[in-house]
C-alpha atoms as a PDB file:
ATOM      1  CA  UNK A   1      40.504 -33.930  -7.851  1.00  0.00           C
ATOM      2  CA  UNK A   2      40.654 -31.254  -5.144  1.00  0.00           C
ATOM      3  CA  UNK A   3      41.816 -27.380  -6.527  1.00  0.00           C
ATOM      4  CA  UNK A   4      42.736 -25.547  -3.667  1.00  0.00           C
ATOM      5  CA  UNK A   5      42.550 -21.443  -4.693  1.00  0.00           C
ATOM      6  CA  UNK A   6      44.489 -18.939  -2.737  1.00  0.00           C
ATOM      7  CA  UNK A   7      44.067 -14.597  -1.916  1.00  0.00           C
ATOM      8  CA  UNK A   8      41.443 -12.986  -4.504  1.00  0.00           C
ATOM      9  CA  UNK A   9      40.514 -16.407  -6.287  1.00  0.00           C
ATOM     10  CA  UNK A  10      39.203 -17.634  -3.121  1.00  0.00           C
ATOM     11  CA  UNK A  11      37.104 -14.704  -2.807  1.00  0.00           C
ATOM     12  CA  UNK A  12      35.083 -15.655  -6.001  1.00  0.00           C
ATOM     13  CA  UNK A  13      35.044 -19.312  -5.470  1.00  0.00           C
ATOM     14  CA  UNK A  14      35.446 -21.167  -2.247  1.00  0.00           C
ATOM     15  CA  UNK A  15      39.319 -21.703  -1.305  1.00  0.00           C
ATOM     16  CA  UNK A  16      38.313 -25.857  -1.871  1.00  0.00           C
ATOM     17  CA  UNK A  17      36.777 -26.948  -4.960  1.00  0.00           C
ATOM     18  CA  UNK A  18      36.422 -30.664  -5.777  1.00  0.00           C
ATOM     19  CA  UNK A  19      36.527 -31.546  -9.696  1.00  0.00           C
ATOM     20  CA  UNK A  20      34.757 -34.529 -10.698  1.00  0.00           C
ATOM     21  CA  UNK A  21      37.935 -36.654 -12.121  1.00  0.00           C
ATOM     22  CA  UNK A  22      37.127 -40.636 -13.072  1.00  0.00           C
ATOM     23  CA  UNK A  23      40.705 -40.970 -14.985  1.00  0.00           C
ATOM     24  CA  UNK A  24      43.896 -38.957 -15.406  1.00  0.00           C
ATOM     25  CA  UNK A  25      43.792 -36.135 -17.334  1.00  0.00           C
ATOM     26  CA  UNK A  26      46.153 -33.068 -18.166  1.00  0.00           C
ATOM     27  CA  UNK A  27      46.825 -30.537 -16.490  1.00  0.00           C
ATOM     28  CA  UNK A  28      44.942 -28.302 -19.046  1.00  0.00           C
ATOM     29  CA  UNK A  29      42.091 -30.389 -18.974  1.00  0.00           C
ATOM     30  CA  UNK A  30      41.794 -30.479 -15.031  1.00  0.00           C
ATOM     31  CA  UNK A  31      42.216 -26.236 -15.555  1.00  0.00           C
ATOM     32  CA  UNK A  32      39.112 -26.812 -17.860  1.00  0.00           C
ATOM     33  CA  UNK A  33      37.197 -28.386 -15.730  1.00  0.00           C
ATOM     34  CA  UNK A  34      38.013 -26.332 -12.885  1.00  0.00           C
ATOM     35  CA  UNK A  35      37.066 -23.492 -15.049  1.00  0.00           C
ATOM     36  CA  UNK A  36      33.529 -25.384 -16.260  1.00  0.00           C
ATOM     37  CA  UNK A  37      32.492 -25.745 -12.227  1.00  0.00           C
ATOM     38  CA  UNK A  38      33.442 -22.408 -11.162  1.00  0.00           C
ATOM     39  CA  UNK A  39      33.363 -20.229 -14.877  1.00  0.00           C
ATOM     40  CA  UNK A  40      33.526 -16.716 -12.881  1.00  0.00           C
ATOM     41  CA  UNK A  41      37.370 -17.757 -12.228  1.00  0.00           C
ATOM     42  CA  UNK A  42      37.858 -17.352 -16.518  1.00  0.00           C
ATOM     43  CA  UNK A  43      39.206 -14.099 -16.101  1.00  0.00           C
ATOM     44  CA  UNK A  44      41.487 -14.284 -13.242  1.00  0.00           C
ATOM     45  CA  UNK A  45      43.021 -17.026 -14.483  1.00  0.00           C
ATOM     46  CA  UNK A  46      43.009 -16.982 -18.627  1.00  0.00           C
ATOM     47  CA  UNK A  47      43.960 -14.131 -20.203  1.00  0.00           C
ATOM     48  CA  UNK A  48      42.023 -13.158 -23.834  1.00  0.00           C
ATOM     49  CA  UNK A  49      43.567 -15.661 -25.889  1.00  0.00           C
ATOM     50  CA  UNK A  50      42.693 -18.399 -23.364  1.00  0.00           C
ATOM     51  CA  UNK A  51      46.351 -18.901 -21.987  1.00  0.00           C
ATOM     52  CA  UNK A  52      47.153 -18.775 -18.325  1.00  0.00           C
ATOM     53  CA  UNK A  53      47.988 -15.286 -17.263  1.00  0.00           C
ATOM     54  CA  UNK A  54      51.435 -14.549 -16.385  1.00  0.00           C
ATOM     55  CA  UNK A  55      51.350 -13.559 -12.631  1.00  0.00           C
ATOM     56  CA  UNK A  56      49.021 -17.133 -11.939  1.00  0.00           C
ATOM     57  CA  UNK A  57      51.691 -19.895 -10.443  1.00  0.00           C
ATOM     58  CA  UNK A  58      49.469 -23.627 -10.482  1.00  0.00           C
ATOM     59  CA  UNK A  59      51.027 -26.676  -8.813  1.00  0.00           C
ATOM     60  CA  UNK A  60      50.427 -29.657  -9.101  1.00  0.00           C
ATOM     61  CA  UNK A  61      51.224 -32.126  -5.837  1.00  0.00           C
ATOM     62  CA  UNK A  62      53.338 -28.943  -4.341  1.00  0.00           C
ATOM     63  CA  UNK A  63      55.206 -28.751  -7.422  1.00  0.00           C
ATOM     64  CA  UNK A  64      54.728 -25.974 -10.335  1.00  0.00           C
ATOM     65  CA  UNK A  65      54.512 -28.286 -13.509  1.00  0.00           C
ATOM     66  CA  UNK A  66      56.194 -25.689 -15.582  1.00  0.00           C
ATOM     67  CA  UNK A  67      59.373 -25.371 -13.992  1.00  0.00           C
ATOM     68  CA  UNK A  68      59.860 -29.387 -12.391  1.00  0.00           C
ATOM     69  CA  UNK A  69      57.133 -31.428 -14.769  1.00  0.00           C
ATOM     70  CA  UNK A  70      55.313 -31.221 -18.554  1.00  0.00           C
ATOM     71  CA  UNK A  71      53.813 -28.018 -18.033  1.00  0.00           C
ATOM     72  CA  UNK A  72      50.249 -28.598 -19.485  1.00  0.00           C
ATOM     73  CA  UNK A  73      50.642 -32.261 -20.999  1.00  0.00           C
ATOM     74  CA  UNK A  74      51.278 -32.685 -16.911  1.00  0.00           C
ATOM     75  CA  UNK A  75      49.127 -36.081 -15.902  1.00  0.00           C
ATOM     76  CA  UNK A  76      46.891 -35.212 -12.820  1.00  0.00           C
ATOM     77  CA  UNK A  77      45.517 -38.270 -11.417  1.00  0.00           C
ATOM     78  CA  UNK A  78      41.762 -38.554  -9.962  1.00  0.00           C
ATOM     79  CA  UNK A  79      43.009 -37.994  -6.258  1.00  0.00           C
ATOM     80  CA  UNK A  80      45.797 -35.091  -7.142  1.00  0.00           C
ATOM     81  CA  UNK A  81      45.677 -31.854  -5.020  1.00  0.00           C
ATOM     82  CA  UNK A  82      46.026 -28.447  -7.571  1.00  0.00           C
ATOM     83  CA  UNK A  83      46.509 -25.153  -6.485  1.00  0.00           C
ATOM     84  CA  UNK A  84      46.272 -21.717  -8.124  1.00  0.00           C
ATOM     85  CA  UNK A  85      48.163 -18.366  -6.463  1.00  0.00           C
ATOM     86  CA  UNK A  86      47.533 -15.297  -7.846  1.00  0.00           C
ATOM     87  CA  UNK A  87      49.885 -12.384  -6.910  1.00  0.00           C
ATOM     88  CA  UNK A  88      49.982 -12.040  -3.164  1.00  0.00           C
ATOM     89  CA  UNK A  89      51.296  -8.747  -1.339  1.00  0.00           C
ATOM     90  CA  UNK A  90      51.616  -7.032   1.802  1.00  0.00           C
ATOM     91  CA  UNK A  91      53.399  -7.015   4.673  1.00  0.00           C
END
């Protein structure tokens, strides 16, 4: 599956990172693995008691999971496209 990372999350990882995916998995689980090929993300993304931070949207497929889907028991297929936004400003 591809994770595509936007603004200061592309600046520690590259703004593309492919996740070896054989099946479906959750969404939580495709966060893990994201997290397991690129571990310096951990902190931008989880906060100390491992959820997602507030201010971090994820889709999945264009969509945010939490507001239009399952939130983490979201499927994400082999293929899927992910993204991760942290807060964005300026003018």
């Amino acid at each position: 599956m591809q994770w595509k990372l936007f603004a200061t999350l592309a600046e520690t990882a590259d703004s593309e990172v492919t996740v070896a995916a054989d099946e479906a998995m959750s969404l939580r689980e495709a966060l893990d693995a994201l997290l397991a090929a690129e571990p310096a993300l951990g902190n931008q993304l989880l906060a100390e008691s491992g959820e997602l931070r507030e201010h971090i949207r994820l889709l999945h497929e264009g969509e945010d999971p939490f507001v239009a889907g399952e939130g983490w028991e979201t499927t994400v297929g082999p293929g899927d496209e992910l993204a991760a936004f942290p807060p964005v400003s300026g003018g």
